[in-house]
Protein backbone atom coordinates (compact mmCIF):
# COMPACT_ATOMS: atom_id res chain seq x y z
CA UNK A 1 38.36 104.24 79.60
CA UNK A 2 40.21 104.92 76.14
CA UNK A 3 43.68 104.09 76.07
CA UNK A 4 44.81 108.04 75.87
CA UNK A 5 43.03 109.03 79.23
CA UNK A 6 44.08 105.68 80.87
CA UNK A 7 47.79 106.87 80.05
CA UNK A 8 46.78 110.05 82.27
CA UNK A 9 46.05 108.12 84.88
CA UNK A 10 48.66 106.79 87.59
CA UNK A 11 48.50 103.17 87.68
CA UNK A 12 50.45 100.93 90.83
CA UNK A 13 52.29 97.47 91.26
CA UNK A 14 53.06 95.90 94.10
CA UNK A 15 55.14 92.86 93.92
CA UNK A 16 56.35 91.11 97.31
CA UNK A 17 58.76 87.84 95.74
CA UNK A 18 61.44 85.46 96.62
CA UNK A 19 65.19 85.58 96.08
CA UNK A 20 67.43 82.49 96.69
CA UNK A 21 71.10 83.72 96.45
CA UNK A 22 74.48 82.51 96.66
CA UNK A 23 76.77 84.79 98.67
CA UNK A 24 80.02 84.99 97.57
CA UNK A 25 81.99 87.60 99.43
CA UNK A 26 85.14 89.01 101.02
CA UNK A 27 85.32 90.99 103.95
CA UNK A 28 88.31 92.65 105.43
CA UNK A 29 87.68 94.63 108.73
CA UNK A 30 89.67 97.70 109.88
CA UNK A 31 92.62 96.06 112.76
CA UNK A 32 92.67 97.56 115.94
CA UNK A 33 95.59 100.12 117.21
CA UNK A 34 98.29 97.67 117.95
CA UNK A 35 96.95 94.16 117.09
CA UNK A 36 95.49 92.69 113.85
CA UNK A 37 92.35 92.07 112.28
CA UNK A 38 91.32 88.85 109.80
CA UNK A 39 89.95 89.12 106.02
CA UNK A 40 87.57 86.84 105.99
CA UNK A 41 86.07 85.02 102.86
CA UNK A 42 82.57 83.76 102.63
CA UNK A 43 80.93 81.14 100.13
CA UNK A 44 79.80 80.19 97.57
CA UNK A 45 77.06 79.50 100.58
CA UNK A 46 73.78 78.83 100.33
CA UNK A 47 71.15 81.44 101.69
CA UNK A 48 68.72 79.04 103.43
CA UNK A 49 71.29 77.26 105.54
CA UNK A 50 71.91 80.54 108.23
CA UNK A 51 69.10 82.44 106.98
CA UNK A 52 66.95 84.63 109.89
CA UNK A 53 64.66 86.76 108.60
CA UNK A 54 64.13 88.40 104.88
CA UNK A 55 62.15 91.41 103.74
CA UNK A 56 61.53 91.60 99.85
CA UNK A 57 59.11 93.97 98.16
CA UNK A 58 58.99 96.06 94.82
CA UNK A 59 56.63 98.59 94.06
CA UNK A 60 55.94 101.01 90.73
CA UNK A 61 53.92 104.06 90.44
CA UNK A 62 53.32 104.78 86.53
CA UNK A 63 52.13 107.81 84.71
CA UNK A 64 52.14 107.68 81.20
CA UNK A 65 56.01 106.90 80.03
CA UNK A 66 56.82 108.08 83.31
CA UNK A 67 57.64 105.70 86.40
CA UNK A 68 58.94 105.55 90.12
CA UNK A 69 60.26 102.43 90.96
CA UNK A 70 61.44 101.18 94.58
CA UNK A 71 62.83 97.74 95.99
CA UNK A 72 63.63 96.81 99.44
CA UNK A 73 65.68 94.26 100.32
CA UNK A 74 66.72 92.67 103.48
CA UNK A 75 68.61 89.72 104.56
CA UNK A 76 70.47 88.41 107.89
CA UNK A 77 72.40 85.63 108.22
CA UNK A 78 74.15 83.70 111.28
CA UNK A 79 77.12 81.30 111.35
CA UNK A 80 78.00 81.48 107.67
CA UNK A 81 81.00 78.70 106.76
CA UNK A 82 83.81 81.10 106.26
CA UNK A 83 87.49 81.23 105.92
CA UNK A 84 90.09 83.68 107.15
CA UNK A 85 92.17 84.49 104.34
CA UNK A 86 95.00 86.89 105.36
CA UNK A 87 95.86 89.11 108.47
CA UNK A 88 96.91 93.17 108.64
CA UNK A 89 98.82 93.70 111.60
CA UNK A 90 98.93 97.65 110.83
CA UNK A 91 102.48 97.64 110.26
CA UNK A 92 102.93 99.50 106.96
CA UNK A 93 99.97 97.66 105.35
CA UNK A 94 101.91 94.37 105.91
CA UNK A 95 100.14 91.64 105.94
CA UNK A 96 100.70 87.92 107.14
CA UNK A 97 99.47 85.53 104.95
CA UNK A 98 99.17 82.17 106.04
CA UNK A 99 97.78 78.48 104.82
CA UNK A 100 94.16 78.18 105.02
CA UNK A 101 94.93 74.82 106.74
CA UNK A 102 95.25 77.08 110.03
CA UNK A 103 91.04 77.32 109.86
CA UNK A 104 89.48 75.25 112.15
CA UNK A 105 86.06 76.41 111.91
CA UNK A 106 85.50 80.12 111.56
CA UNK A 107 81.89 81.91 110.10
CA UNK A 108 80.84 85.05 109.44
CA UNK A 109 77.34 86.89 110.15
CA UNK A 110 75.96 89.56 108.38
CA UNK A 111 72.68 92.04 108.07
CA UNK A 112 72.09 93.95 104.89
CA UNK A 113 69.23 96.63 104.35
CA UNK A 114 69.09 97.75 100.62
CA UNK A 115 66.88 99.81 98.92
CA UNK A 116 66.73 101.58 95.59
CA UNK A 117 64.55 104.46 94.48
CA UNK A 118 64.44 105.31 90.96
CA UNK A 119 62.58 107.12 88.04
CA UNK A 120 62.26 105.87 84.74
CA UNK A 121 60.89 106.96 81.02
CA UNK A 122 59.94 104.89 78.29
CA UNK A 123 62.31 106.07 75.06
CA UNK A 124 61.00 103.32 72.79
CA UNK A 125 58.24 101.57 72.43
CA UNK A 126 57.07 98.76 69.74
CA UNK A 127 53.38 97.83 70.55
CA UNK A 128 53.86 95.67 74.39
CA UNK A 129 57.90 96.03 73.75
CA UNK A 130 59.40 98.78 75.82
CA UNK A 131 62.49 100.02 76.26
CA UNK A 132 63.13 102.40 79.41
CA UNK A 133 66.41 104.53 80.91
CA UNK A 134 66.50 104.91 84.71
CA UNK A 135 68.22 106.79 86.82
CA UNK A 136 68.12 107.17 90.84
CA UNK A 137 69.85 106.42 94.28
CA UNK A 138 70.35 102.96 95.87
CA UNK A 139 71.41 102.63 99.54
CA UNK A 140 73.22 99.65 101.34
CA UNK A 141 73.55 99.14 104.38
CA UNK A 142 75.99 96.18 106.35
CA UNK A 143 76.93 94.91 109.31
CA UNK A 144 79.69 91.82 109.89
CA UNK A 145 80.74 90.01 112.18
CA UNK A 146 83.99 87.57 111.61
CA UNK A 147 83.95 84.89 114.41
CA UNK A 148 87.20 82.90 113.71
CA UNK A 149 88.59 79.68 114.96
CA UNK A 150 92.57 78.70 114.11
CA UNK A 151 94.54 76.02 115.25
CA UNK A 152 97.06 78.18 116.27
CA UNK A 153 97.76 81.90 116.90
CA UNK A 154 99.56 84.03 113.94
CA UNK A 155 102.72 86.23 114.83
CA UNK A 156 103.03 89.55 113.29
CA UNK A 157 105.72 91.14 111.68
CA UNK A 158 109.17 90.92 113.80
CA UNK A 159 107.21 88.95 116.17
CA UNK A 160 106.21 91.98 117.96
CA UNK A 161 102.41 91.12 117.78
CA UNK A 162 100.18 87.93 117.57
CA UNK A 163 96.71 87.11 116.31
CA UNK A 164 95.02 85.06 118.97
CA UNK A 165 94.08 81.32 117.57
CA UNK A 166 90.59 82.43 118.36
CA UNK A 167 88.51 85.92 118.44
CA UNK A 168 85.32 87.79 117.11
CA UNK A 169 85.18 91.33 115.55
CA UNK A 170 82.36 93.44 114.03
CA UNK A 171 82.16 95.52 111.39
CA UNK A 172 79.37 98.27 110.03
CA UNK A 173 79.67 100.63 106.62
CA UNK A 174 76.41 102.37 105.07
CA UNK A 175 76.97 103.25 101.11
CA UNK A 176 75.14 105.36 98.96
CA UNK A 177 75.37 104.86 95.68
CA UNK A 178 74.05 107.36 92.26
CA UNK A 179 72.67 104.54 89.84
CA UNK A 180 72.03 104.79 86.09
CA UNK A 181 70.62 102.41 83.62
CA UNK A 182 67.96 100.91 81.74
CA UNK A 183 64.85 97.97 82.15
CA UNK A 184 62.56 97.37 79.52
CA UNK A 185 59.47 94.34 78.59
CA UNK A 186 59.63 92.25 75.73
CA UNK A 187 56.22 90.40 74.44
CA UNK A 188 56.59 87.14 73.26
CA UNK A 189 54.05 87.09 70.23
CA UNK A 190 50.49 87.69 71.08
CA UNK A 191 50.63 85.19 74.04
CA UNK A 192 50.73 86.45 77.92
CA UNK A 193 54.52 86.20 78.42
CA UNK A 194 57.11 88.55 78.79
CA UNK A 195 60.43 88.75 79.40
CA UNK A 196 61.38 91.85 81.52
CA UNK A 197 65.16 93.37 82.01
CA UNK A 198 67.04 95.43 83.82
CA UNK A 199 70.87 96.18 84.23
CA UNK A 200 71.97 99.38 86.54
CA UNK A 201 75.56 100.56 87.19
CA UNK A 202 76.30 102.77 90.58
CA UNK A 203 78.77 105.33 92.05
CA UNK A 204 79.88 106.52 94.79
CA UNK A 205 82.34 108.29 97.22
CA UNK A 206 82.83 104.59 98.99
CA UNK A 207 81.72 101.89 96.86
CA UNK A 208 80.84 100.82 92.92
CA UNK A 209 77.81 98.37 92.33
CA UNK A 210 76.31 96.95 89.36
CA UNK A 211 72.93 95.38 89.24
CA UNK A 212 70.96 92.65 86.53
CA UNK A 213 68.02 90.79 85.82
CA UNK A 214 66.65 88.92 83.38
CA UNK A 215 62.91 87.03 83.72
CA UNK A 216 59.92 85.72 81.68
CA UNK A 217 56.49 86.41 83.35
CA UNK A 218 52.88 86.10 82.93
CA UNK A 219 49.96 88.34 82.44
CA UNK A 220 46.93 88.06 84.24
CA UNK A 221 44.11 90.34 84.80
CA UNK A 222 44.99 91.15 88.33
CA UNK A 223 48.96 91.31 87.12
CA UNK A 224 51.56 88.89 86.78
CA UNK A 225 53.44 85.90 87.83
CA UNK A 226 56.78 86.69 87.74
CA UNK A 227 60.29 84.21 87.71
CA UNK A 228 63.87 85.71 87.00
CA UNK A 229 67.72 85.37 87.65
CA UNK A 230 68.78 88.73 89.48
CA UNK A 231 72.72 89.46 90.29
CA UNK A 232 74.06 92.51 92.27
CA UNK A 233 77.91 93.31 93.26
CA UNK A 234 79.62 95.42 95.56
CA UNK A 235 82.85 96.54 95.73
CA UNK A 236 85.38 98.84 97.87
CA UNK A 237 88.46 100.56 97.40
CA UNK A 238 91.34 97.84 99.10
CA UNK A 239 91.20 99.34 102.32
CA UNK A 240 87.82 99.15 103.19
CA UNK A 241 85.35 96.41 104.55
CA UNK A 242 83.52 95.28 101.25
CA UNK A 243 86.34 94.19 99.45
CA UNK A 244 83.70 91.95 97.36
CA UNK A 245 80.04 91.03 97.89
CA UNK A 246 77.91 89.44 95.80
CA UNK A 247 74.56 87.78 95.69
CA UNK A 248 73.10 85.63 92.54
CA UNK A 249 70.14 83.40 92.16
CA UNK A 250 66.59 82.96 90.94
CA UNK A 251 63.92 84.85 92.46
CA UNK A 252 59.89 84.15 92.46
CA UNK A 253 57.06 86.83 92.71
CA UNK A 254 53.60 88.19 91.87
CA UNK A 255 53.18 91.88 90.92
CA UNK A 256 49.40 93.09 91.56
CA UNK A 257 48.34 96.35 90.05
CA UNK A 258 45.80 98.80 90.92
């Protein structure tokens, strides 16, 4: 098939892989009428040492210059080493601060479903080099849970309320985020690696988030053996639950076109 009617053709990747973050993140959950809630910090932590189940998968569908691109992610975790770093007692936004010496054991657990759909077009192209901008929707969704364990209980303002030494509260927010950026593939030489890219920014009415990768891969006949260093962040305005998350690590995978 000549190169011009192969371009007509749509072409598809699928690429299941491996990501092995470190979660760094700070949660601080919404206190109750009349009491007060913790904001709790996890990591840096491991993902293998609480890890429960994972779900990664990326797949392309290509026409020409033209692409849609989608990646699920999702991870749970259990028992995650955590520390509780402040309390709101609802009283004017006060909070009671306190020495993290007071922590006698307290974790967090958390679920996160995230998936990104995007298109793409090639805008430059120098033989195998290409150069692409993107634009789409990504979607994350979160559940926490801060169990906490103090050696003592925490008095609120005037005394008139008190933490309890120990509790457990839970947590859920779903953001949607608009996402713009640009991915691309560089050939090294005329050998069978690559280095593929890809940095994305996103908005939205609850949340900002910024995405990046950078990898060096392999060509085969079937497709390509993939190994990178992906980072994505999440923030929320002060008074929400995602005050920061963050996951950052390598991340292993085949892609296998058809």
């Amino acid at each position: 098939m000549s190169g011009a009617a192969q371009a007509e053709e749509w072409q598809y990747a699928v690429q299941p892989y491996l990501w092995l973050p470190t979660i760094n993140s700070t949660f601080r959950f919404s206190p109750p009428a009349g009491g007060g809630a913790p904001e709790s910090e996890v990591g840096p932590n491991d993902w293998l040492s609480n890890l429960q189940m994972l779900v990664m998968l990326n797949g392309e569908a290509r026409k020409g210059d033209w692409s849609i691109i989608s990646d699920v992610v999702y991870l749970s975790f259990a028992g995650e080493k955590s520390q509780v770093k402040s309390i709101d007692f609802n009283a004017d936004g006060a909070r009671n601060r306190y020495s993290s010496s007071l922590d006698a054991g307290s974790n967090t657990t958390f679920k996160g479903l995230e998936w990104t759909l995007a298109g793409s077009k090639v805008v430059a192209r120098n033989r195998a080099d290409t150069f692409e901008v993107l634009g789409g929707v990504r979607y994350f969704g979160l559940k926490a849970t801060a169990d906490w364990a103090l050696n003592a209980s925490v008095s609120g303002p005037a005394g008139t309320t008190s933490f309890p030494a120990n509790g457990s509260i839970s947590e859920r927010v779903d953001l949607w985020n608009a996402i713009f950026g640009v991915r691309g593939d560089v050939q090294l030489g005329a050998s069978n690696w690559h280095v593929p890219y890809y940095l994305d920014f996103g908005v939205g009415p609850d949340a900002q988030s910024w995405q990046a990768m950078l990898g060096l891969g392999y060509r085969f006949k079937w497709g390509s053996a993939n190994f990178a260093y992906r980072h994505i962040a999440y923030d929320q305005p002060s008074d929400k639950l995602v005050q920061n998350l963050s996951f950052s690590g390598p991340a292993f995978g085949a892609s296998f076109k058809f």
